[in-house]
PDB file of N, CA and C in Angstrom:
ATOM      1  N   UNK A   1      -9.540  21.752   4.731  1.00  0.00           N
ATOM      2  CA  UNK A   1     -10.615  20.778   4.902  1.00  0.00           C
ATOM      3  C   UNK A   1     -10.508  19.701   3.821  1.00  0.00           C
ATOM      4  N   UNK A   2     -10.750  18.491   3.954  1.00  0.00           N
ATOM      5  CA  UNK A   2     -10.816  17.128   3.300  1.00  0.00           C
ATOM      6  C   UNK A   2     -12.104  17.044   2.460  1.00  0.00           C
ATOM      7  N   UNK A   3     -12.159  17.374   1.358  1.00  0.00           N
ATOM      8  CA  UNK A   3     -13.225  17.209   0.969  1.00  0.00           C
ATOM      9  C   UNK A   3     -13.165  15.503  -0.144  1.00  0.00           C
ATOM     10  N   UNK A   4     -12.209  15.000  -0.030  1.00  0.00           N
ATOM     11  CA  UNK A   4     -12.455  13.633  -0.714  1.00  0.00           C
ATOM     12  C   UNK A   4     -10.928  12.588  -0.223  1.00  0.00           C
ATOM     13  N   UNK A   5     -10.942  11.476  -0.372  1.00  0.00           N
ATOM     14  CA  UNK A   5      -9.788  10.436  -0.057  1.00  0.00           C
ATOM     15  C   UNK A   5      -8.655  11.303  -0.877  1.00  0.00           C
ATOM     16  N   UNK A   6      -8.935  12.007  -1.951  1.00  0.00           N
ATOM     17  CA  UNK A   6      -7.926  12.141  -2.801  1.00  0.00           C
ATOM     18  C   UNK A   6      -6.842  13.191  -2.267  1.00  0.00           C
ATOM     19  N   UNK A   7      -7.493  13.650  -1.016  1.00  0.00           N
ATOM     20  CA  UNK A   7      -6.850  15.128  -0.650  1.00  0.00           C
ATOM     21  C   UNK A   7      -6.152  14.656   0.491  1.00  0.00           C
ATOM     22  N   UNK A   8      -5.688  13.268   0.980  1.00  0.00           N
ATOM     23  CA  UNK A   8      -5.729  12.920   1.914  1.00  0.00           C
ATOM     24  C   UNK A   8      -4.139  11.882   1.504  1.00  0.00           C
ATOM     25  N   UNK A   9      -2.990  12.662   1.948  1.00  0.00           N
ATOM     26  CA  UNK A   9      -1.292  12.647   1.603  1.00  0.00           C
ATOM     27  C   UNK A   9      -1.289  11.040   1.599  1.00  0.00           C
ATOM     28  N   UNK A  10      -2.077  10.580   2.697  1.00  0.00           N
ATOM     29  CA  UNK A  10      -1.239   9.168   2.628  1.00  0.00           C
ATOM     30  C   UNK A  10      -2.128   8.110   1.488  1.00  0.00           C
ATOM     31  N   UNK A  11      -3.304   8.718   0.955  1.00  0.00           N
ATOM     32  CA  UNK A  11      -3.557   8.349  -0.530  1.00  0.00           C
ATOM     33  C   UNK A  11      -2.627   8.510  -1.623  1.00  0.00           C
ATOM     34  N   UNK A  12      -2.304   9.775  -1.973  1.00  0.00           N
ATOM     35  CA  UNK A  12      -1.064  10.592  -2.560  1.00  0.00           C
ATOM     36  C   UNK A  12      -0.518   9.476  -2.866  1.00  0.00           C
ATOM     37  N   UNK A  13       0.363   9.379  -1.758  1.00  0.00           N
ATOM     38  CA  UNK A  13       1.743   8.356  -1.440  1.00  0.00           C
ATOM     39  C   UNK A  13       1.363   7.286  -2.091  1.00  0.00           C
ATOM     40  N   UNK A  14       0.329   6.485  -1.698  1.00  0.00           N
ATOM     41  CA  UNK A  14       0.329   4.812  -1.738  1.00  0.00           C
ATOM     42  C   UNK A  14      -0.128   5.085  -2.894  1.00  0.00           C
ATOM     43  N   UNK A  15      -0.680   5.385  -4.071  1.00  0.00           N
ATOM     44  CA  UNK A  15      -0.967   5.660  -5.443  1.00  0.00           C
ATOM     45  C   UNK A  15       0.377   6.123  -5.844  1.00  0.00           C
ATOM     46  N   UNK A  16       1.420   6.477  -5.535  1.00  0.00           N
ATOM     47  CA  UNK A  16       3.438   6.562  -5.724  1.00  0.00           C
ATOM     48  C   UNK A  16       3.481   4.687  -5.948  1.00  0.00           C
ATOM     49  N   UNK A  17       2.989   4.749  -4.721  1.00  0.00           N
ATOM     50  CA  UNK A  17       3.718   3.477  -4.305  1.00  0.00           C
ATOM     51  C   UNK A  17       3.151   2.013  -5.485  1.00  0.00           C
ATOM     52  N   UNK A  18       1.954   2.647  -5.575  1.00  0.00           N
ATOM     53  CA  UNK A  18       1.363   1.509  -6.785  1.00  0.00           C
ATOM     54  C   UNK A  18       2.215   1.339  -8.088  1.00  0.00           C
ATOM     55  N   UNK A  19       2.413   2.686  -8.627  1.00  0.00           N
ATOM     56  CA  UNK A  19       3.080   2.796  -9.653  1.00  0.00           C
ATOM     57  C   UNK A  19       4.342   2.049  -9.464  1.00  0.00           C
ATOM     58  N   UNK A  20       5.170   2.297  -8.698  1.00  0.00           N
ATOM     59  CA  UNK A  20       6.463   1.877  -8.471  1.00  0.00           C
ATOM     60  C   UNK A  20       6.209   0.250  -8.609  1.00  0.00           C
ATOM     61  N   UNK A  21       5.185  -0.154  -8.343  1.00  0.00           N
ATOM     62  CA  UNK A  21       5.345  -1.850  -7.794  1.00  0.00           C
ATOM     63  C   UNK A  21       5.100  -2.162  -9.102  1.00  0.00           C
ATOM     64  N   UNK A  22       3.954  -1.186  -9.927  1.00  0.00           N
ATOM     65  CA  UNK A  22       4.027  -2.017 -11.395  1.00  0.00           C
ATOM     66  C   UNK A  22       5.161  -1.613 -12.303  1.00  0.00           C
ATOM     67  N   UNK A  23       6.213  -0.688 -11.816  1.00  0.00           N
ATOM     68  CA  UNK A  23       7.208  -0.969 -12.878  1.00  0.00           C
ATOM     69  C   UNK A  23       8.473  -2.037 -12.311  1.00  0.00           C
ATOM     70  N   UNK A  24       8.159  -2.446 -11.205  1.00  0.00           N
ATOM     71  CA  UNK A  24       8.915  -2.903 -10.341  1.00  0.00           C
ATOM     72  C   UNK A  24       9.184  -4.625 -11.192  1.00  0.00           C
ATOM     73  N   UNK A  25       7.570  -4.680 -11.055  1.00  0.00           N
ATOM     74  CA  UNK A  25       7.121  -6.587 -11.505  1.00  0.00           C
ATOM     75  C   UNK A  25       6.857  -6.621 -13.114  1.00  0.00           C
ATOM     76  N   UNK A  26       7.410  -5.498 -13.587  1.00  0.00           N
ATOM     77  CA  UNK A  26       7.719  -5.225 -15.428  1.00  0.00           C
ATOM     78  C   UNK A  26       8.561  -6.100 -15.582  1.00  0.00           C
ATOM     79  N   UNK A  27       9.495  -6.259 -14.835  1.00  0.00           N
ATOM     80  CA  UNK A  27      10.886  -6.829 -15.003  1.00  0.00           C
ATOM     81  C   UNK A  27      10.747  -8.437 -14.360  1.00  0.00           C
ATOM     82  N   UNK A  28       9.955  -8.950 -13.487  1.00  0.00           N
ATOM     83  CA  UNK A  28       9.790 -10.035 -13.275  1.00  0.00           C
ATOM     84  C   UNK A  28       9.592 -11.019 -14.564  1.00  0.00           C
ATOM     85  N   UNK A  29      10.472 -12.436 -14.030  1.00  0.00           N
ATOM     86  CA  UNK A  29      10.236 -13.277 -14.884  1.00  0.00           C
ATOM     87  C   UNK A  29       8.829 -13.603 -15.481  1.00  0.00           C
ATOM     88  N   UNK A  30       8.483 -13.714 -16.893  1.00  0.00           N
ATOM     89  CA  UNK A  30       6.939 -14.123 -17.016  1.00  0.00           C
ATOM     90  C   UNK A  30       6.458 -15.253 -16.330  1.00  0.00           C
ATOM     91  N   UNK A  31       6.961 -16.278 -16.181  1.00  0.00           N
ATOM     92  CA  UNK A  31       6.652 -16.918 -15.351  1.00  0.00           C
ATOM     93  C   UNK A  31       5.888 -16.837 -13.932  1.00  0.00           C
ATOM     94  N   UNK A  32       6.222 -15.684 -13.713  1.00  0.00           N
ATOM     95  CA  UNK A  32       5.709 -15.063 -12.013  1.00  0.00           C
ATOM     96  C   UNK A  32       4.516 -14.426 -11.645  1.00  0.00           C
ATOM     97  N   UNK A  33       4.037 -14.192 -13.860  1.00  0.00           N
ATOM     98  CA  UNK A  33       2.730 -13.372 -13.792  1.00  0.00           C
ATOM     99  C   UNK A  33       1.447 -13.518 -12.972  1.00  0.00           C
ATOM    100  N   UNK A  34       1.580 -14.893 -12.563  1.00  0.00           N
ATOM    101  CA  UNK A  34       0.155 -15.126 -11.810  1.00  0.00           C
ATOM    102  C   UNK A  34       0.751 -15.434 -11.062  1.00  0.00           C
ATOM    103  N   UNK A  35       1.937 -15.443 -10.113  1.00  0.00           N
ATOM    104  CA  UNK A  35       2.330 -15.422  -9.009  1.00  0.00           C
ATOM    105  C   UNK A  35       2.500 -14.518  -8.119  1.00  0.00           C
ATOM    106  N   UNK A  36       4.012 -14.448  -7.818  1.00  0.00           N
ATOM    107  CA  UNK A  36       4.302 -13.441  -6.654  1.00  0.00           C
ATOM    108  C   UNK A  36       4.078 -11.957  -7.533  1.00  0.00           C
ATOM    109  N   UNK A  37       4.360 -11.727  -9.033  1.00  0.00           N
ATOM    110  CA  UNK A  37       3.655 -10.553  -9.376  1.00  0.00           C
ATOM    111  C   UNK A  37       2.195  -9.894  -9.429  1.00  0.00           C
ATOM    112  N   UNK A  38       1.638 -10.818  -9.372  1.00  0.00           N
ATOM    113  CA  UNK A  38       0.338 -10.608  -9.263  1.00  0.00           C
ATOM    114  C   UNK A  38      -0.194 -10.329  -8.050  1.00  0.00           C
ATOM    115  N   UNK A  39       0.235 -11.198  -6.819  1.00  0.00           N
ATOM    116  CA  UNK A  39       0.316 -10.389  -5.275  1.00  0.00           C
ATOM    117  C   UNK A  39       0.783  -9.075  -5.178  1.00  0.00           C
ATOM    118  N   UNK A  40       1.720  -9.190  -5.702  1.00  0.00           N
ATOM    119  CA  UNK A  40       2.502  -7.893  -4.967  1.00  0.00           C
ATOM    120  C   UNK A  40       1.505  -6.455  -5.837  1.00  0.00           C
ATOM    121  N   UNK A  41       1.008  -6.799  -7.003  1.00  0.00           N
ATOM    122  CA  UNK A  41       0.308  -5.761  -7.619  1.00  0.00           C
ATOM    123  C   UNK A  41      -1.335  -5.437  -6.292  1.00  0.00           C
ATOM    124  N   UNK A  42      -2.281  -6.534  -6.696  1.00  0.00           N
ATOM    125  CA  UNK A  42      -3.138  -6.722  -5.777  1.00  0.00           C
ATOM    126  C   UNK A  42      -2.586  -5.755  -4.179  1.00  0.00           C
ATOM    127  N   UNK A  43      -1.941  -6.437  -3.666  1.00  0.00           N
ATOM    128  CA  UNK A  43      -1.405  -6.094  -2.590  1.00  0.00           C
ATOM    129  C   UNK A  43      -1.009  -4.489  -2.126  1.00  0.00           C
ATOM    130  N   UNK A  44      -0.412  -3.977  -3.086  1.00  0.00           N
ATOM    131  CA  UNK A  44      -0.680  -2.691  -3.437  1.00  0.00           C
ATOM    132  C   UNK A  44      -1.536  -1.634  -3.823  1.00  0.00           C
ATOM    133  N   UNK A  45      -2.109  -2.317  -4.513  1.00  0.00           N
ATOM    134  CA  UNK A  45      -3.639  -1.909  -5.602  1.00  0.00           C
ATOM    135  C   UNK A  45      -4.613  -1.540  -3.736  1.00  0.00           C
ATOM    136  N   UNK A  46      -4.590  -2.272  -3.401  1.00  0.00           N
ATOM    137  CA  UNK A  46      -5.383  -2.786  -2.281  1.00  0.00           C
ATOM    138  C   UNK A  46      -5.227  -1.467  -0.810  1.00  0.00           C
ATOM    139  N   UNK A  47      -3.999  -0.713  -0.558  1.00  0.00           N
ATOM    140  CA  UNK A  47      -3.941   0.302   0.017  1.00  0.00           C
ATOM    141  C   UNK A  47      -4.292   1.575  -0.628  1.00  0.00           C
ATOM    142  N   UNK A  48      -4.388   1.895  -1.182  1.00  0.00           N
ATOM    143  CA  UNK A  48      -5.301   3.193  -1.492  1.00  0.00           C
ATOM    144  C   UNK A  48      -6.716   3.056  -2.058  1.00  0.00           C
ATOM    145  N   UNK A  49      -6.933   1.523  -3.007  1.00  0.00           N
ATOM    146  CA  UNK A  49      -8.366   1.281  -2.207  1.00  0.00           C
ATOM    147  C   UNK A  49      -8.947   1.224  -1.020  1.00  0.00           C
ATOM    148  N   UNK A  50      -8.109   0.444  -0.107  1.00  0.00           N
ATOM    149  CA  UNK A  50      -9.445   0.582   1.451  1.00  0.00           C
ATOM    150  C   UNK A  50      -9.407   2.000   1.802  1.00  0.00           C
ATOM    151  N   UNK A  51      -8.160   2.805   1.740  1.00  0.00           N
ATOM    152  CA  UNK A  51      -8.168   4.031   2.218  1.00  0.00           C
ATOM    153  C   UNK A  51      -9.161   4.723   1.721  1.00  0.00           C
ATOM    154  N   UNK A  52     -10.167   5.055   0.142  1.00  0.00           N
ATOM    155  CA  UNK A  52     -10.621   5.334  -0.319  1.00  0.00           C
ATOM    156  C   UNK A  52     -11.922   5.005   0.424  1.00  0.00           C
ATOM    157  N   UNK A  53     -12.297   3.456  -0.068  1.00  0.00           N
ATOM    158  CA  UNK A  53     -13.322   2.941   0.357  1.00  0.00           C
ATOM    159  C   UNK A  53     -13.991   3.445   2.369  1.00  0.00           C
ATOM    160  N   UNK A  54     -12.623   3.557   2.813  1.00  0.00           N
ATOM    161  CA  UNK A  54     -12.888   3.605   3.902  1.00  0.00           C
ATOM    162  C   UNK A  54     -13.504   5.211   4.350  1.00  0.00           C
ATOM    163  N   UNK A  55     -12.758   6.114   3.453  1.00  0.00           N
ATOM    164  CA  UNK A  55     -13.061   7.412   3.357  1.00  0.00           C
ATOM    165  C   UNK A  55     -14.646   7.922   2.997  1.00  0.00           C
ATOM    166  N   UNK A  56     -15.096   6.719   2.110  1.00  0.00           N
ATOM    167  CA  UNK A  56     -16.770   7.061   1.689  1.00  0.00           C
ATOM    168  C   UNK A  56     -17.329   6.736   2.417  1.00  0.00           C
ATOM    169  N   UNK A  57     -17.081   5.900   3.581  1.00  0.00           N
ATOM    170  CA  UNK A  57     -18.081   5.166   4.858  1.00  0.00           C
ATOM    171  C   UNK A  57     -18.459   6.228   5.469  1.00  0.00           C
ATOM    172  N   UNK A  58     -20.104   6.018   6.104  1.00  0.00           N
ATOM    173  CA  UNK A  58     -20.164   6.619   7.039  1.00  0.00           C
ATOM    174  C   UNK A  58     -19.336   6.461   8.386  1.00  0.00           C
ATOM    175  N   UNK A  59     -19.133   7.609   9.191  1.00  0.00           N
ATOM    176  CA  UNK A  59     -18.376   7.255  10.579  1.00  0.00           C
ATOM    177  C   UNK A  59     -16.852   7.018  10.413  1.00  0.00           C
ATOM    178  N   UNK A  60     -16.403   7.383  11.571  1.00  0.00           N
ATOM    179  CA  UNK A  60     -15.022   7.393  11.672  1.00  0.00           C
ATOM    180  C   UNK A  60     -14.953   5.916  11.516  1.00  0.00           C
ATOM    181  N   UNK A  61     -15.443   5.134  12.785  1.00  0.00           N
ATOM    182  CA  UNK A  61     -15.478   3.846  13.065  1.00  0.00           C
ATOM    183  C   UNK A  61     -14.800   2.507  11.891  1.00  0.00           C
ATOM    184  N   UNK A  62     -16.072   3.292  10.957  1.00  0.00           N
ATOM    185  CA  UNK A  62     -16.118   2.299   9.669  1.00  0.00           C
ATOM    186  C   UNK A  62     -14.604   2.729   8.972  1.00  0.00           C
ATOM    187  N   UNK A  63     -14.386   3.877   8.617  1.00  0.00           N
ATOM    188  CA  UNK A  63     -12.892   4.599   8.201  1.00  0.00           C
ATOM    189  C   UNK A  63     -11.809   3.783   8.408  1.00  0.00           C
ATOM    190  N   UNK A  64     -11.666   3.588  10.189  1.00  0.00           N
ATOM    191  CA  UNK A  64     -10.533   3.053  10.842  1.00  0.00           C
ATOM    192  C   UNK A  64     -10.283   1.926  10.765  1.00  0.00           C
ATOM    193  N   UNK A  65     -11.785   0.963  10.136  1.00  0.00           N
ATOM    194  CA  UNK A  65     -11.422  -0.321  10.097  1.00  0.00           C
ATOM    195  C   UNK A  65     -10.816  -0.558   8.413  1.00  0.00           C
ATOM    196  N   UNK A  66     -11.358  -0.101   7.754  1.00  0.00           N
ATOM    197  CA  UNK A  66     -10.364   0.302   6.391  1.00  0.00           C
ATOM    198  C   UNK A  66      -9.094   1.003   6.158  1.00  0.00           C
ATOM    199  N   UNK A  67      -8.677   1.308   7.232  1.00  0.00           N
ATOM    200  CA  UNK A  67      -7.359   1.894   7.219  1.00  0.00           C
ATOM    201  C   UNK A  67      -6.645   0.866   8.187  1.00  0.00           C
ATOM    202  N   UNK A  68      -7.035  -0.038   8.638  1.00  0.00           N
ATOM    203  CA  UNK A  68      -6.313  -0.991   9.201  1.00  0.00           C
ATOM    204  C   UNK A  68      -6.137  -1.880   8.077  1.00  0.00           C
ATOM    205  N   UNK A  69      -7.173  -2.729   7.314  1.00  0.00           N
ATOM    206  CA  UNK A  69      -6.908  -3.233   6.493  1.00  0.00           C
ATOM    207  C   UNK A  69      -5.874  -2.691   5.168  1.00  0.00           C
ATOM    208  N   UNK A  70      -5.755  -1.738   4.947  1.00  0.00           N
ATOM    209  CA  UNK A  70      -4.738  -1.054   4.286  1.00  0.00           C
ATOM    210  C   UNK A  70      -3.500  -1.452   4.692  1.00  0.00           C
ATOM    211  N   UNK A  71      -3.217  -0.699   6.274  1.00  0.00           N
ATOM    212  CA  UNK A  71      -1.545  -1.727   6.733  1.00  0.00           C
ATOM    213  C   UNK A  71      -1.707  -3.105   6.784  1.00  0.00           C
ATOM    214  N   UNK A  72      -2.504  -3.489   6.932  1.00  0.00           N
ATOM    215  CA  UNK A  72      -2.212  -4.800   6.442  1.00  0.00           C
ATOM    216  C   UNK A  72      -2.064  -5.189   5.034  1.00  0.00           C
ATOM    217  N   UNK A  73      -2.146  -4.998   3.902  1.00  0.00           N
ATOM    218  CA  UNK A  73      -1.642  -5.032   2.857  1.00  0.00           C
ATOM    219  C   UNK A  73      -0.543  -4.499   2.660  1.00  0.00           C
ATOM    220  N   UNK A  74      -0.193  -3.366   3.718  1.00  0.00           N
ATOM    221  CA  UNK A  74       1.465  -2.476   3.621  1.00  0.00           C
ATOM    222  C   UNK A  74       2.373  -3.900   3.942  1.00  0.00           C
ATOM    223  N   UNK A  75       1.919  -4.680   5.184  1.00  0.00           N
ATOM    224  CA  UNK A  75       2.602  -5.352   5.798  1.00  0.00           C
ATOM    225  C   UNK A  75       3.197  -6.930   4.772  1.00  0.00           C
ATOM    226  N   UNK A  76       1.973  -7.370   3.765  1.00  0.00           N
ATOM    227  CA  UNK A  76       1.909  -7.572   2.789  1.00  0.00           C
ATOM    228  C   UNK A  76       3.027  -7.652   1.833  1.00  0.00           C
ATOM    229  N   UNK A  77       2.438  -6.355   1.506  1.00  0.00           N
ATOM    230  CA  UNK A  77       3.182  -5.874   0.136  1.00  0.00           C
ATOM    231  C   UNK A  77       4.708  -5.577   0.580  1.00  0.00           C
ATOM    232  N   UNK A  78       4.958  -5.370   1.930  1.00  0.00           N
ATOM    233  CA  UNK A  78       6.637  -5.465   2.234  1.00  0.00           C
ATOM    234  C   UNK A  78       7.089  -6.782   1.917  1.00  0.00           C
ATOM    235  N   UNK A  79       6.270  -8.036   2.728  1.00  0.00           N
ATOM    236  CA  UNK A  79       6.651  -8.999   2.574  1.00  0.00           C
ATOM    237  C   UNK A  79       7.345  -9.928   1.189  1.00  0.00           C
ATOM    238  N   UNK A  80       6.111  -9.356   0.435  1.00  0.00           N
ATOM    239  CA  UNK A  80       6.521  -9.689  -0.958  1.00  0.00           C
ATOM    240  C   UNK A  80       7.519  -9.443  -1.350  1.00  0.00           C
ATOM    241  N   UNK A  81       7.987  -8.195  -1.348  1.00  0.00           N
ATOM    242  CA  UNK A  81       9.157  -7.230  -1.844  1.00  0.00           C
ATOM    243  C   UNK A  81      10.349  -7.929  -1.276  1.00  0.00           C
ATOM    244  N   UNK A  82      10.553  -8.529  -0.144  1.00  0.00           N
ATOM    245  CA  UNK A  82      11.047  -9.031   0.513  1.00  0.00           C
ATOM    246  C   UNK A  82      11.976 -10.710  -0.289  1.00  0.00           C
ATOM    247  N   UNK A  83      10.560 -11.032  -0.472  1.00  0.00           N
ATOM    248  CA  UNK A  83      10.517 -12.271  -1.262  1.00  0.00           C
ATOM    249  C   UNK A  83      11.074 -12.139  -2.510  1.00  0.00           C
ATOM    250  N   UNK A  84      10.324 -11.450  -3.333  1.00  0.00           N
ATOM    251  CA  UNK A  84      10.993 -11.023  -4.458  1.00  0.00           C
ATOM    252  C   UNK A  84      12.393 -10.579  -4.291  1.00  0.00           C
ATOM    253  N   UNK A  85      13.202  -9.938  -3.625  1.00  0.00           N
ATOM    254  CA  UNK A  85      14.138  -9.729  -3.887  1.00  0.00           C
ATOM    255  C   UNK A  85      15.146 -11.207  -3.196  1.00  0.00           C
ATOM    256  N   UNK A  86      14.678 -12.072  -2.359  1.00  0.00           N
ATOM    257  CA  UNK A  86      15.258 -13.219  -2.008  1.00  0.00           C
ATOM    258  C   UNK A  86      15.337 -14.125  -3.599  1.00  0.00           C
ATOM    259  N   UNK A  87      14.749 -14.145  -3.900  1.00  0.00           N
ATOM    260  CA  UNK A  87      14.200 -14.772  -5.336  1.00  0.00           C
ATOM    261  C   UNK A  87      14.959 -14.475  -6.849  1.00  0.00           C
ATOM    262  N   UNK A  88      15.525 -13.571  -6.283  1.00  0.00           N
ATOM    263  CA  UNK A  88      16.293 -12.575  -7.588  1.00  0.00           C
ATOM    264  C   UNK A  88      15.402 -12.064  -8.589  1.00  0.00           C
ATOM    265  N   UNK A  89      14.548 -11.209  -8.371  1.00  0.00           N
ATOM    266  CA  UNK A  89      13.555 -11.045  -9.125  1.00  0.00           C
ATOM    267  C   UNK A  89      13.851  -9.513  -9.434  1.00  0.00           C
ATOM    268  N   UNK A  90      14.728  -8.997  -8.471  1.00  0.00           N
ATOM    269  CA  UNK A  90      14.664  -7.592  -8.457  1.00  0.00           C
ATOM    270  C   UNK A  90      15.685  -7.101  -7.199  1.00  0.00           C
ATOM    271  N   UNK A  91      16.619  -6.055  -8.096  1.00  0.00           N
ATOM    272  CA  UNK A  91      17.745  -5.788  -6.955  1.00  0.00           C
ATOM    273  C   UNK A  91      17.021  -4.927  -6.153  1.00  0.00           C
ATOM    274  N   UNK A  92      17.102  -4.755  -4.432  1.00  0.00           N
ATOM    275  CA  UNK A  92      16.287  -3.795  -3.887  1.00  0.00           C
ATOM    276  C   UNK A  92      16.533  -2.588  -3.732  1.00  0.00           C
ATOM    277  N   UNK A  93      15.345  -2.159  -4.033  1.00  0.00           N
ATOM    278  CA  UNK A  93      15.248  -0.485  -3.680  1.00  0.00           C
ATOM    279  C   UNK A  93      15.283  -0.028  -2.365  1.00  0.00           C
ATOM    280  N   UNK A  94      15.778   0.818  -1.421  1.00  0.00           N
ATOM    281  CA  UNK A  94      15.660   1.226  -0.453  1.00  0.00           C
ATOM    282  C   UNK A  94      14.363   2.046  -0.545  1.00  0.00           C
ATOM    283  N   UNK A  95      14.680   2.856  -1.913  1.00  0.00           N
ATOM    284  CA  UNK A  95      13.381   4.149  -1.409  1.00  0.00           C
ATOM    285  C   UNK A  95      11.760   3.076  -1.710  1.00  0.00           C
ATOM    286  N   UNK A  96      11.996   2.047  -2.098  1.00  0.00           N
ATOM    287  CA  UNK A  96      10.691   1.286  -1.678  1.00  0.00           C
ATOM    288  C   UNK A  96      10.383   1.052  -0.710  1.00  0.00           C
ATOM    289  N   UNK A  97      10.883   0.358   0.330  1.00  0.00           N
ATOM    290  CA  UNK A  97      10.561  -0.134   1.659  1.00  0.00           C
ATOM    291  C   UNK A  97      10.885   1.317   2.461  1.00  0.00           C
ATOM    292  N   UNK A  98      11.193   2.554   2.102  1.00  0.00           N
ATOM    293  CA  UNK A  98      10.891   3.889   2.876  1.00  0.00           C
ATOM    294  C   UNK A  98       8.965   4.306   2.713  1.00  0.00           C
ATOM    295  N   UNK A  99       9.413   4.290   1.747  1.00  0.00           N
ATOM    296  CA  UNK A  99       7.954   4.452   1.243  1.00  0.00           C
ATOM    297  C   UNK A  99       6.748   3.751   2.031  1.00  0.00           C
ATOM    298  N   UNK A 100       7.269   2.320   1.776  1.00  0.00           N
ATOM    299  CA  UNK A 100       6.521   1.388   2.496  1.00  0.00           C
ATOM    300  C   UNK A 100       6.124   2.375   4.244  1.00  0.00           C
ATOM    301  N   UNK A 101       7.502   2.103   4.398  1.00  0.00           N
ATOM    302  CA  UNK A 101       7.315   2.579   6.115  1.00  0.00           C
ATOM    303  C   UNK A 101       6.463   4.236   6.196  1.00  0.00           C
ATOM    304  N   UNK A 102       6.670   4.896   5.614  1.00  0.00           N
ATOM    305  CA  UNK A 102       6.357   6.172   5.195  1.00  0.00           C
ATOM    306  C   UNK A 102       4.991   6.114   5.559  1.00  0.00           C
ATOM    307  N   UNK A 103       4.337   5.322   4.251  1.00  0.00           N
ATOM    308  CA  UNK A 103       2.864   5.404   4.656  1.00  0.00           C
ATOM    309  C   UNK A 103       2.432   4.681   5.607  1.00  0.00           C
ATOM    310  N   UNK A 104       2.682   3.843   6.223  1.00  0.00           N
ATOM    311  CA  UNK A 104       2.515   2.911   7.606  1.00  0.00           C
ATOM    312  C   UNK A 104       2.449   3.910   8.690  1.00  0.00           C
ATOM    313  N   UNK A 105       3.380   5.188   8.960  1.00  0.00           N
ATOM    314  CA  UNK A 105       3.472   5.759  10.097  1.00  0.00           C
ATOM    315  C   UNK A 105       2.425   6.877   9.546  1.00  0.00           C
ATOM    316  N   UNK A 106       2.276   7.035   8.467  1.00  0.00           N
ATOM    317  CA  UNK A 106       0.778   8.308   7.923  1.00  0.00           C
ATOM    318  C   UNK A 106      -0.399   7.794   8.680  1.00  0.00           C
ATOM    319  N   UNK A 107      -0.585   6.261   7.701  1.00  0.00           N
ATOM    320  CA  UNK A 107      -1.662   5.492   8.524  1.00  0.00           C
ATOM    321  C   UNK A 107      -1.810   5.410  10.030  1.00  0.00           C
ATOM    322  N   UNK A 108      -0.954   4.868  10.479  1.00  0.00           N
ATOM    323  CA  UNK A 108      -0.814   4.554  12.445  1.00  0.00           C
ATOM    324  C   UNK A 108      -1.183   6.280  12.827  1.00  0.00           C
ATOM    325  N   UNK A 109      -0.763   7.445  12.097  1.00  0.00           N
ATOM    326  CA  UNK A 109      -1.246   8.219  12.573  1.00  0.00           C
ATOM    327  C   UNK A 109      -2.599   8.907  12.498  1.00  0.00           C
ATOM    328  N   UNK A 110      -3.193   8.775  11.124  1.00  0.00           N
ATOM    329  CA  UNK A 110      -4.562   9.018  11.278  1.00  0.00           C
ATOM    330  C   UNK A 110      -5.269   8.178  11.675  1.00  0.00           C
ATOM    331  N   UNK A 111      -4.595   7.071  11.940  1.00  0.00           N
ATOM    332  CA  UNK A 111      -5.662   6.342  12.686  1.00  0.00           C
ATOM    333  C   UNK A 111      -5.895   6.506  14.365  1.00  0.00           C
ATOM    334  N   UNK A 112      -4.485   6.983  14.830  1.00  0.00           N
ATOM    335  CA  UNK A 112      -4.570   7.639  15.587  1.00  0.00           C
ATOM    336  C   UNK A 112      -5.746   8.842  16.347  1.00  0.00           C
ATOM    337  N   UNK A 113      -5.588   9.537  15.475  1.00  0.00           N
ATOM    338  CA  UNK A 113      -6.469  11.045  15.167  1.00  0.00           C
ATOM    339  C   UNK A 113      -7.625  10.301  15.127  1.00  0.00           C
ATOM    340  N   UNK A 114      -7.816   9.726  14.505  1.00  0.00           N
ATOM    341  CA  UNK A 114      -9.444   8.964  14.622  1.00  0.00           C
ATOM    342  C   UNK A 114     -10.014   8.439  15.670  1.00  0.00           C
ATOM    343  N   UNK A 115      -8.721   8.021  16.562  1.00  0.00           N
ATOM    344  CA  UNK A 115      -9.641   7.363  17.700  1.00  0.00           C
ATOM    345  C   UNK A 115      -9.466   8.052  18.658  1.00  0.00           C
ATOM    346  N   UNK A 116      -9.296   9.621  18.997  1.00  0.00           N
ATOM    347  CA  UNK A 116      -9.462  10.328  20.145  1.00  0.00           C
ATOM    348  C   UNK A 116     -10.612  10.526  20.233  1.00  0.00           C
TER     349      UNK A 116
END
C-alpha cells in the first residue's frame, strides 16, 4: 500500500534523475547559469514536484492532471539535454535520456491505472 508520493518508484527515479541534471549543469559554462542551466534544473526539479503535489490532491482526477504536467517537463527536460549537448555543453549520456524515457513509460502507466 502507498502510503505517501515517496513510496511511489517513479518519484524514486525522477529524484535520480534531478541529481544527475545538477551534476550534469556543474560543468556548464558560467555563462549559462541563468540560462539553459537553469531550465534544465527547474525542468527537472519540476517532475517529482507535480508528482508529489499531485499525490496530496484529493481524487485521482486532480493526481492525473499533475502527472501529466510532470511529462511534460520530462518532454522538456529531454529537450534541453538535447540542446545542451548540440551546444557543447556536455558530451551525452545515454543512461540520461534512458532514464528520461524510463520514467515517461512509469508515468503513461500510472496514469494509465488511474483512468480505469
Amino acid at each position: 500500500m502507498i502510503e505517501s508520493h515517496k513510496d511511489l518508484k517513479v518519484w524514486q527515479e525522477s529524484m535520480i534523475l534531478v541529481e544527475d541534471v545538477y551534476k550534469i549543469t556543474a560543468t556548464f559554462p558560467k555563462e549559462e547559469l541563468f540560462g539553459l542551466t537553469s531550465q534544465l534544473k527547474r525542468s527537472s526539479v519540476s517532475v517529482p514536484s507535480n508528482i508529489a503535489e499531485g499525490a496530496g490532491r484529493r481524487g485521482k482526477t486532480e493526481f492525473m492532471r499533475f502527472l501529466y504536467i510532470a511529462m511534460g517537463s520530462l518532454s522538456e527536460l529531454d529537450t534541453q539535454l538535447e540542446l545542451a549537448e548540440r551546444l557543447s555543453f556536455w558530451k551525452r549520456d545515454e543512461e540520461i535520456f534512458k532514464r528520461v524515457y524510463y520514467i515517461k513509460t512509469m508515468l503513461a502507466k500510472l496514469i494509465k491505472s488511474l483512468d480505469r
